[in-house]
C-alpha atoms as a PDB file:
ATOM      1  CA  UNK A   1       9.088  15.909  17.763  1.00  0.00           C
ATOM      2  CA  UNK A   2       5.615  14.773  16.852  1.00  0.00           C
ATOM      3  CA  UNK A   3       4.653  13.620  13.627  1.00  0.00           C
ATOM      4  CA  UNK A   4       1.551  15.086  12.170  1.00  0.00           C
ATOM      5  CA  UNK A   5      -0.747  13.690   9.530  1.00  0.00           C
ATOM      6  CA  UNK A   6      -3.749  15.419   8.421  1.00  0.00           C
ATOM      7  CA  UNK A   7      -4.764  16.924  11.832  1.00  0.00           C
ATOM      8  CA  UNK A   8      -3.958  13.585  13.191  1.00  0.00           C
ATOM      9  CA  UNK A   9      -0.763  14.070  15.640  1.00  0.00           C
ATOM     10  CA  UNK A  10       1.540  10.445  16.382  1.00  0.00           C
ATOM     11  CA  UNK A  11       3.335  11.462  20.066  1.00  0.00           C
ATOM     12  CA  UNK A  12       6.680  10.808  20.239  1.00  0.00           C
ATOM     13  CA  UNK A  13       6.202   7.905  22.475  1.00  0.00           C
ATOM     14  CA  UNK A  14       4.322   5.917  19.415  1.00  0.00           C
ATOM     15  CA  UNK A  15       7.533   5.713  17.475  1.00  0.00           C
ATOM     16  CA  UNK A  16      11.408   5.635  17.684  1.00  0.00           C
ATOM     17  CA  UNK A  17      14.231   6.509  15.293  1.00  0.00           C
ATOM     18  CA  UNK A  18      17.553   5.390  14.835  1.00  0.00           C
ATOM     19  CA  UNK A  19      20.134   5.698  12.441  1.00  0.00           C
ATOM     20  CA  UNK A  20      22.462   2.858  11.594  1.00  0.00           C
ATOM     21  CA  UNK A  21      25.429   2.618   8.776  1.00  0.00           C
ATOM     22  CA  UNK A  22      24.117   2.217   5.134  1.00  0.00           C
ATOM     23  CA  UNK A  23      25.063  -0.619   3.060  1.00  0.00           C
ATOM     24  CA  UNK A  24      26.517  -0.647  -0.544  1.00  0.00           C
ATOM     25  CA  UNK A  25      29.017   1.664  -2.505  1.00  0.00           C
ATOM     26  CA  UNK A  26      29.916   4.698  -1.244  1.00  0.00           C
ATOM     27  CA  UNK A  27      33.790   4.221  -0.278  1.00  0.00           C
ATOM     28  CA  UNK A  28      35.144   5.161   3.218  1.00  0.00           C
ATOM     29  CA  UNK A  29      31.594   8.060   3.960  1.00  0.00           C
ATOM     30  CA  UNK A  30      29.680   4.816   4.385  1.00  0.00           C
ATOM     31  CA  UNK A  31      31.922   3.088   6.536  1.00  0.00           C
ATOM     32  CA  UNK A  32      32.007   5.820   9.059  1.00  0.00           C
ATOM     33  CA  UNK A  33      28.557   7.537   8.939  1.00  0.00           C
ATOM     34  CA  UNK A  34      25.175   6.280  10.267  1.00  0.00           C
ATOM     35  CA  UNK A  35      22.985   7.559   7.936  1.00  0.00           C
ATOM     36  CA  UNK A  36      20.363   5.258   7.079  1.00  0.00           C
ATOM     37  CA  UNK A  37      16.839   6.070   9.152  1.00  0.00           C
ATOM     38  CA  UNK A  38      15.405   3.424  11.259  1.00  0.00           C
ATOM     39  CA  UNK A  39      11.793   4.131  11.585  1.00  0.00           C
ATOM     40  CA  UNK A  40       9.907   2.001  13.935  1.00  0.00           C
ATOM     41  CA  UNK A  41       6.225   2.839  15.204  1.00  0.00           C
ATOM     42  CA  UNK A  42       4.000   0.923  17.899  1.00  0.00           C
ATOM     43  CA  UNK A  43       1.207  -0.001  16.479  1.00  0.00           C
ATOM     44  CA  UNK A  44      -0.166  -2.301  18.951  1.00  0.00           C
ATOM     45  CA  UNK A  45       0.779  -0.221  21.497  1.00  0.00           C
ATOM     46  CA  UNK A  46      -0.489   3.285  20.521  1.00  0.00           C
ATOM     47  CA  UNK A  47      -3.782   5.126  21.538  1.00  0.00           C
ATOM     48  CA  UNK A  48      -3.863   7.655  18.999  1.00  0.00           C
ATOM     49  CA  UNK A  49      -5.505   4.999  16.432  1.00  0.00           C
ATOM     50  CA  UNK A  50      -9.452   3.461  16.035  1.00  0.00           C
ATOM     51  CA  UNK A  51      -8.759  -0.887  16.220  1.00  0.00           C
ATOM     52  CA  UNK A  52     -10.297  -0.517  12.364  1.00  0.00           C
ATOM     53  CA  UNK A  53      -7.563   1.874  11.541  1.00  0.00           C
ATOM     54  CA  UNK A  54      -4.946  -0.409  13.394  1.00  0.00           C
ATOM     55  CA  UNK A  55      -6.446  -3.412  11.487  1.00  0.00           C
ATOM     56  CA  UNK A  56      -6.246  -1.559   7.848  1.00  0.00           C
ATOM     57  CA  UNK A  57      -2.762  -0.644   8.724  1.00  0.00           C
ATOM     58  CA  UNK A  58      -1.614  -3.911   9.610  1.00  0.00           C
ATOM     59  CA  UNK A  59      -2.936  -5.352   6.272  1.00  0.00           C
ATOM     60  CA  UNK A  60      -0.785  -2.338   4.424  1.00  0.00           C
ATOM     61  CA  UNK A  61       2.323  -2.904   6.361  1.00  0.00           C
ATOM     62  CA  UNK A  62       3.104  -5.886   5.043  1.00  0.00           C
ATOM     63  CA  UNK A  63       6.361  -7.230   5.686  1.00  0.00           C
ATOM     64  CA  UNK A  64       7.052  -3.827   7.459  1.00  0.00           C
ATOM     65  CA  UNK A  65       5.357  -5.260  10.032  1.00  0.00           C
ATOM     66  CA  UNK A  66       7.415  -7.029  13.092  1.00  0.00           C
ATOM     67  CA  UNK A  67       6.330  -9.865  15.193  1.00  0.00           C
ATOM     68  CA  UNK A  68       6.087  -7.494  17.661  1.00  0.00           C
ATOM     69  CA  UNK A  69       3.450  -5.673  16.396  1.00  0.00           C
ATOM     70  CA  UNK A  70       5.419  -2.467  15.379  1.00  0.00           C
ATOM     71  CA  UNK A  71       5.876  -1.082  11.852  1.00  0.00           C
ATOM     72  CA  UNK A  72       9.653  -0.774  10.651  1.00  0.00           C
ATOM     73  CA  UNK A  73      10.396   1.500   7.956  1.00  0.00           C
ATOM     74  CA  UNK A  74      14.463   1.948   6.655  1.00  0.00           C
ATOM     75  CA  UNK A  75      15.085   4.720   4.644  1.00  0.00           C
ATOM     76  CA  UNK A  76      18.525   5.114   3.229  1.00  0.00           C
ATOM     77  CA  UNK A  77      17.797   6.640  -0.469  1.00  0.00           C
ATOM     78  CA  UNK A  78      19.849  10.015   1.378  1.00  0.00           C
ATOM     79  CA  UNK A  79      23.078  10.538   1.535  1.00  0.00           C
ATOM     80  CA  UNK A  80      22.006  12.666   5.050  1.00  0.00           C
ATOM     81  CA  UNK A  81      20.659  11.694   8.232  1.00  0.00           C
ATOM     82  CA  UNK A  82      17.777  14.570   7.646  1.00  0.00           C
ATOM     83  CA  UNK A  83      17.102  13.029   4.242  1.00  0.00           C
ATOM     84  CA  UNK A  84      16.627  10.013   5.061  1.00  0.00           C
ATOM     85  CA  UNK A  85      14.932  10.792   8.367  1.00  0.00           C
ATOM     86  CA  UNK A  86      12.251  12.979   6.355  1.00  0.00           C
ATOM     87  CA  UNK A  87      11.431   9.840   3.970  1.00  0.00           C
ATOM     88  CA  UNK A  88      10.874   7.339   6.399  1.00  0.00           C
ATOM     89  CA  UNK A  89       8.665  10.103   8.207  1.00  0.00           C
ATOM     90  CA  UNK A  90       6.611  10.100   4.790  1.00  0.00           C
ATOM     91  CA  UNK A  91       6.321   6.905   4.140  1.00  0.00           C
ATOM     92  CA  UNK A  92       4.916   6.425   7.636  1.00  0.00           C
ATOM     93  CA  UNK A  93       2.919   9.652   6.532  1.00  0.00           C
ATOM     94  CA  UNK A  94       1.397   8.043   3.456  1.00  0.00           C
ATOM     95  CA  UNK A  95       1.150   4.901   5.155  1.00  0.00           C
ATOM     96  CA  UNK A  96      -1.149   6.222   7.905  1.00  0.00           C
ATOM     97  CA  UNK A  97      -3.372   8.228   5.234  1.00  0.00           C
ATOM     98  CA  UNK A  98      -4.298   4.815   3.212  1.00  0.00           C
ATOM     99  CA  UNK A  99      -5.011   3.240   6.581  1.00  0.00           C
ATOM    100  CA  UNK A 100      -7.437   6.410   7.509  1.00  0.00           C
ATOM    101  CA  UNK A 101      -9.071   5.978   4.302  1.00  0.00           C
ATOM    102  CA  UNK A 102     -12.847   3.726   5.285  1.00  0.00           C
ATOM    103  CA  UNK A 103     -13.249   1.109   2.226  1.00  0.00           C
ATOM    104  CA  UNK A 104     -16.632   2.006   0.608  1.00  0.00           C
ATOM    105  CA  UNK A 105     -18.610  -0.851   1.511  1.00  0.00           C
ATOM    106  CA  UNK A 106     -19.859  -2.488  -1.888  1.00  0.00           C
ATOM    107  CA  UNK A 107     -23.700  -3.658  -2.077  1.00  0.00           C
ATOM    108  CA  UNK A 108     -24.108  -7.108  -4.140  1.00  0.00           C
ATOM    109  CA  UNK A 109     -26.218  -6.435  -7.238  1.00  0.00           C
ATOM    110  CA  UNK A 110     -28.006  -8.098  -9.961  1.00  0.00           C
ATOM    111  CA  UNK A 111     -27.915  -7.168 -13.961  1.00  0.00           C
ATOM    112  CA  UNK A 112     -30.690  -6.023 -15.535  1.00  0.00           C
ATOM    113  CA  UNK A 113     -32.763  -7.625 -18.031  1.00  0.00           C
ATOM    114  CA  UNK A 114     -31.491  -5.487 -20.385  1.00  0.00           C
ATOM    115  CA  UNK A 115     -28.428  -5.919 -19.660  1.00  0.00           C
ATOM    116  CA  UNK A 116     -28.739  -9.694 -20.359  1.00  0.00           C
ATOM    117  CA  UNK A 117     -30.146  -9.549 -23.171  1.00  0.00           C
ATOM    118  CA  UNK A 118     -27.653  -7.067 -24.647  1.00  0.00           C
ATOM    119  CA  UNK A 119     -25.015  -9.791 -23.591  1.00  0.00           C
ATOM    120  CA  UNK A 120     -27.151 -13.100 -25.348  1.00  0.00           C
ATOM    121  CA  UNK A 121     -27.823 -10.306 -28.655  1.00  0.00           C
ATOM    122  CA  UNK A 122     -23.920  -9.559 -28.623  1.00  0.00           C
ATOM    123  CA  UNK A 123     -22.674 -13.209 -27.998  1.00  0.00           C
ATOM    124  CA  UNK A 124     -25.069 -14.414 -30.917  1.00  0.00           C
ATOM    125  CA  UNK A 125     -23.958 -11.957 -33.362  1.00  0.00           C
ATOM    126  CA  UNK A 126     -20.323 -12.529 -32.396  1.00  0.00           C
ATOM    127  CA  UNK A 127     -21.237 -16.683 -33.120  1.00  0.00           C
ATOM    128  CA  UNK A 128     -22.760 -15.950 -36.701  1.00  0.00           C
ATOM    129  CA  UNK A 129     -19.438 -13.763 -37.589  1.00  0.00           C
ATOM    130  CA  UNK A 130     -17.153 -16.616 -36.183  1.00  0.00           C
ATOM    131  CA  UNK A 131     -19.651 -19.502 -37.999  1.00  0.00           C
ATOM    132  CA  UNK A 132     -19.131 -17.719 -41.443  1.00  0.00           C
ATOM    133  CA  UNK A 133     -15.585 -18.353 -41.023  1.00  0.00           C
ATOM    134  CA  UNK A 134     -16.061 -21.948 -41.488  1.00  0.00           C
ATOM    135  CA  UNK A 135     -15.697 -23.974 -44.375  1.00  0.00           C
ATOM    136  CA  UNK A 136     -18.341 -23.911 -47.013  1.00  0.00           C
ATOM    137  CA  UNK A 137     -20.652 -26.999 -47.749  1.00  0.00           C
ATOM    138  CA  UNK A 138     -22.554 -27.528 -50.997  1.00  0.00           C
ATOM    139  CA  UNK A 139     -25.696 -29.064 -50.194  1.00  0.00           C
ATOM    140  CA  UNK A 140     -26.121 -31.109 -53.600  1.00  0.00           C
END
């Protein structure tokens, strides 16, 4: 079943799931049930992404992301197969959104005289406050 984010539909062939056996406490359920969700998507292979989107997601995946280029996501929070499935679907979900964000692209500029000047006025006021702290001399 396709995934869809935001008008933006991932085909089934972008991503596989599997479920594999959960590990810590849970006595004899956890020994016998797969339930933990096994998320993994294609990124380098998948046409439904822009390379700046690909690039931004890469950079967000972080350790999620495999050496062969494919984001892994476990989810095992669930005690369920659908739970879990559902979270790692999310997390892809949310994952995806950041990437389709576009960074605002920030424009160097310069303070204002003003500006400096407030700065030198503050810093020299600060100075004389600090200075008046100081030990007294007599001039005799």
């Amino acid at each position: 079943m396709p995934i869809e984010i935001d008008g933006l539909v991932i085909p089934d062939r972008d991503y596989s799931l599997v479920f594999v056996r959960s590990g810590g406490p849970g006595g004899q359920n956890v020994n016998k049930v797969a339930t933990a969700a096994q998320l993994r998507f294609d990124l380098a292979g998948t046409a439904v992404l822009a390379p700046r989107v690909k690039a931004r997601l890469r950079t967000l995946a972080g350790q999620r992301l495999t050496d062969e280029g494919s984001v892994l996501i476990i989810a095992r929070n669930h005690r369920t197969q659908e739970g879990n499935r559902r979270e790692a679907e999310g997390r892809l979900a949310e994952l995806l959104r950041r990437a389709l964000v576009e960074p605002k692209v920030r424009y160097a500029t310069r303070p204002t005289r003003a500006s400096k000047e407030r700065r030198l006025e503050s810093k020299t006021r600060r100075s004389g406050t600090k200075s008046g702290r100081g030990k007294i001399h007599h001039d005799d």
